[in-house]
C-alpha atoms as a PDB file:
ATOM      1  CA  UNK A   1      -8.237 -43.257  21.008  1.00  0.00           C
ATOM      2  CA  UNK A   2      -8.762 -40.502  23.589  1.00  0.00           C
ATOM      3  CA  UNK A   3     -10.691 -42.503  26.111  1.00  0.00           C
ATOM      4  CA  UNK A   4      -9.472 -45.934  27.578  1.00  0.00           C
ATOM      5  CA  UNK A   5     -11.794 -46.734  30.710  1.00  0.00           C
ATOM      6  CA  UNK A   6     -11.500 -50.649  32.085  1.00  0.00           C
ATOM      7  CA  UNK A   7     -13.962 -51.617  34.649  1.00  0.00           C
ATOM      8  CA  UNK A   8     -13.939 -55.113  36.074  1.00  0.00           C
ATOM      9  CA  UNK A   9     -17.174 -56.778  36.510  1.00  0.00           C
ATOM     10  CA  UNK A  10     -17.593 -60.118  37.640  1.00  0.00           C
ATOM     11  CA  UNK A  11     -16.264 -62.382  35.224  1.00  0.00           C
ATOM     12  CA  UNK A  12     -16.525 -59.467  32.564  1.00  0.00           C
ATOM     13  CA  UNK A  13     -13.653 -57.110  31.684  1.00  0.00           C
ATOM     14  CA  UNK A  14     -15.503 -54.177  30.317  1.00  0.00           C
ATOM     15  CA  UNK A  15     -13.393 -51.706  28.540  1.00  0.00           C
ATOM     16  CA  UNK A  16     -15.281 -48.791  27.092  1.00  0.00           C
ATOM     17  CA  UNK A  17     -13.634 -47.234  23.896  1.00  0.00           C
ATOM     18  CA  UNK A  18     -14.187 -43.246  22.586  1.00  0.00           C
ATOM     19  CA  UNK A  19     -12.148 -41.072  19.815  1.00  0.00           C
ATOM     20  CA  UNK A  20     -10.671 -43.039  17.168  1.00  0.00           C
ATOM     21  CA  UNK A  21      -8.321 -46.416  17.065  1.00  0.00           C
ATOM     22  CA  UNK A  22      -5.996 -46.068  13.780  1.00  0.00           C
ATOM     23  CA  UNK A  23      -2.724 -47.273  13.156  1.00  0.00           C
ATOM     24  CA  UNK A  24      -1.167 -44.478  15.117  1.00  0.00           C
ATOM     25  CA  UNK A  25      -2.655 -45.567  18.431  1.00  0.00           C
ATOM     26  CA  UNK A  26      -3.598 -49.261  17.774  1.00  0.00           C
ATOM     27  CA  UNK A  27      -0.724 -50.191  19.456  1.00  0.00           C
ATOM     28  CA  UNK A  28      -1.189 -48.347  22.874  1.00  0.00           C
ATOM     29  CA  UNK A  29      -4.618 -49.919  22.637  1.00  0.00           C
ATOM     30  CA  UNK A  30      -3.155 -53.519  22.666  1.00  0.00           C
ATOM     31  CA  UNK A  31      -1.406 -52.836  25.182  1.00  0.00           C
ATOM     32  CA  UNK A  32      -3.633 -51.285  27.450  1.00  0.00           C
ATOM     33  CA  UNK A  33      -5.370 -53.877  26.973  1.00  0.00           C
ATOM     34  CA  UNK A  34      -3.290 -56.666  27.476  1.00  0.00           C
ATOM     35  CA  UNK A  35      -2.321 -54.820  30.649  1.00  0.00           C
ATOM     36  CA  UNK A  36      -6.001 -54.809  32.486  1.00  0.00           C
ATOM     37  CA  UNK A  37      -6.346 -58.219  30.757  1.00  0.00           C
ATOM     38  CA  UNK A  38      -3.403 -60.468  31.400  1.00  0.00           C
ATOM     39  CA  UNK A  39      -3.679 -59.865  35.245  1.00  0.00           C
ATOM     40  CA  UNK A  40      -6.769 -62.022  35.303  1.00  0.00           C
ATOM     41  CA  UNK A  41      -8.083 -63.733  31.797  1.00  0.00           C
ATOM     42  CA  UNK A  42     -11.690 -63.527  31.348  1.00  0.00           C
ATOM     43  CA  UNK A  43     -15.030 -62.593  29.277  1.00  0.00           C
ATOM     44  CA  UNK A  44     -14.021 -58.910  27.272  1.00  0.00           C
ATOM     45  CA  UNK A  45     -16.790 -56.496  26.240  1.00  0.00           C
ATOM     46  CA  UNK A  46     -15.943 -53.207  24.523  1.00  0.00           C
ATOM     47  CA  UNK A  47     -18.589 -50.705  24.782  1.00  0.00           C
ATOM     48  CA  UNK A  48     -17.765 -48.696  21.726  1.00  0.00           C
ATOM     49  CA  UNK A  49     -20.770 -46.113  21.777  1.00  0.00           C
ATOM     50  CA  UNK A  50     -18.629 -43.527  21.765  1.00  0.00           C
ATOM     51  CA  UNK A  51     -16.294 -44.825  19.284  1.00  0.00           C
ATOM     52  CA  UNK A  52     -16.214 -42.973  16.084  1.00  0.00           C
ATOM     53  CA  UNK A  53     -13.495 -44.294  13.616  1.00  0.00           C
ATOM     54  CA  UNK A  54     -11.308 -47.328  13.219  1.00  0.00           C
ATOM     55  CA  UNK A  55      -9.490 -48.267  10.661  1.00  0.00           C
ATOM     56  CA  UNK A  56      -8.044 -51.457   8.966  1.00  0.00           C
ATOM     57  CA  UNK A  57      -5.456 -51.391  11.724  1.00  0.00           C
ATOM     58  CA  UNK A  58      -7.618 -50.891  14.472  1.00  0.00           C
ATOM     59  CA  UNK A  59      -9.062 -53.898  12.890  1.00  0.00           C
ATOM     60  CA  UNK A  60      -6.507 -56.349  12.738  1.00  0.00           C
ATOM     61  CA  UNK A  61      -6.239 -55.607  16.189  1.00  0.00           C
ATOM     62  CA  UNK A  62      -9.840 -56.497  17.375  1.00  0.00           C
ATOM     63  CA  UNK A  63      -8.797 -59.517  15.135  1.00  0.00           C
ATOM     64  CA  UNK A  64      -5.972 -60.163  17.347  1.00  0.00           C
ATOM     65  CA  UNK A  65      -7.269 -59.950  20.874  1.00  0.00           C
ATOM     66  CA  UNK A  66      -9.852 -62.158  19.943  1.00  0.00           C
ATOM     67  CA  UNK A  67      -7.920 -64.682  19.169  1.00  0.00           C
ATOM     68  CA  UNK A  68      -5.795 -63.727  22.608  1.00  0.00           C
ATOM     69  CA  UNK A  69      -8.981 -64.230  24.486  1.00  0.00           C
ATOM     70  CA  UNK A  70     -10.543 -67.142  22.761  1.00  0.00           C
ATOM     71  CA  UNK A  71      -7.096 -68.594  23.249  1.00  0.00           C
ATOM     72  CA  UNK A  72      -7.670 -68.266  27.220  1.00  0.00           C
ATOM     73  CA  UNK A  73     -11.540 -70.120  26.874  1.00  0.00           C
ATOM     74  CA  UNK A  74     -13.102 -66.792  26.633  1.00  0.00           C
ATOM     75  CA  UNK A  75     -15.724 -64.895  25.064  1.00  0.00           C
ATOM     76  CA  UNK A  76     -15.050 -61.427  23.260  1.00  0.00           C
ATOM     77  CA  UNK A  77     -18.080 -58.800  22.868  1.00  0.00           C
ATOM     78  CA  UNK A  78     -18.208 -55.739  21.007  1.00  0.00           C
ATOM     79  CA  UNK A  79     -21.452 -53.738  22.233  1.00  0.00           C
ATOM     80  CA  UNK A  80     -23.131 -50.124  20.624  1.00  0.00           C
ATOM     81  CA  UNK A  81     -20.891 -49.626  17.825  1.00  0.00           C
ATOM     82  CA  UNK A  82     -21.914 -47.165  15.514  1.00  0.00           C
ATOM     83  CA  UNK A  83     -24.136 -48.619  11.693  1.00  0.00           C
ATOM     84  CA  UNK A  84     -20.893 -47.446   9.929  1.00  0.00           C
ATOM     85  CA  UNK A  85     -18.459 -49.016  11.911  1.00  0.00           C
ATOM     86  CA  UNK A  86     -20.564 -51.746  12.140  1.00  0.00           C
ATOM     87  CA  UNK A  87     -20.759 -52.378   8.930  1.00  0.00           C
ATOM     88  CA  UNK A  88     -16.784 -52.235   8.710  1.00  0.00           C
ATOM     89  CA  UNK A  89     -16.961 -55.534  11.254  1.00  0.00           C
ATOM     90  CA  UNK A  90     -19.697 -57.379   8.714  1.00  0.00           C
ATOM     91  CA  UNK A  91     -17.856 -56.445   5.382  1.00  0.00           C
ATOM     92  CA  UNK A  92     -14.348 -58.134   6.788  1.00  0.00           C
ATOM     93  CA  UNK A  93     -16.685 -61.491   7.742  1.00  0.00           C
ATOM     94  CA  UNK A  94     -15.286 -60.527  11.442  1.00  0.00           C
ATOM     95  CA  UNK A  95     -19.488 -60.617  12.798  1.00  0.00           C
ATOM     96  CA  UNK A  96     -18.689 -64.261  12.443  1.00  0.00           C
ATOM     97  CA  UNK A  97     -15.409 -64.680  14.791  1.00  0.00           C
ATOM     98  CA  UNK A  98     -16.698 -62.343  17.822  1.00  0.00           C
ATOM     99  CA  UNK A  99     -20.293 -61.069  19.197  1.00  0.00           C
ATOM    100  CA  UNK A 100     -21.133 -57.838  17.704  1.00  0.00           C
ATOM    101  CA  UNK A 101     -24.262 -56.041  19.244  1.00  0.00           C
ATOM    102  CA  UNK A 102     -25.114 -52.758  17.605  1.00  0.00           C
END
């Protein structure tokens, strides 16, 4: 992951994601994340038009901060990811635990 930018929006945390999210970085993501999101719980979007590889970790981990946020009464969005790494997201069945917007 060489890009981590949060930007608060209303009720939206919108965190866009570049570079790559793999298990030698997936945990630095969580935790960024959980550091821009535990202040103040609400609606996620990442904006992953410039992301251009995850892998199964970087997966699980999507996995698990959906369940962190649906766990708080909010919504998770994943917005412009890439037809490949789409398709990643629809093979795993996880299109049908969080919004995914190509």
């Amino acid at each position: 992951m060489k890009e981590f930018t949060v930007k608060a929006a209303g009720e939206t945390l919108r965190v866009a994601l570049s570079g790559e999210i793999d298990a030698e970085n997936a945990d630095e993501f969580f935790a960024a994340f959980e550091e821009a999101y535990a202040p103040a719980p609400c609606d996620v979007e990442f904006i992953c038009g410039a992301l251009e590889f995850i892998d199964s970790t970087a997966l699980g981990t999507f996995v698990k901060i959906s369940k962190r946020v649906k766990a708080d009464g909010h919504g998770l969005r994943l917005t412009g990811l890439m037809p490949r790494l789409k398709k990643l997201f629809v093979i795993c069945a996880l299109d049908k635990v969080m919004e995914i917007e190509a």
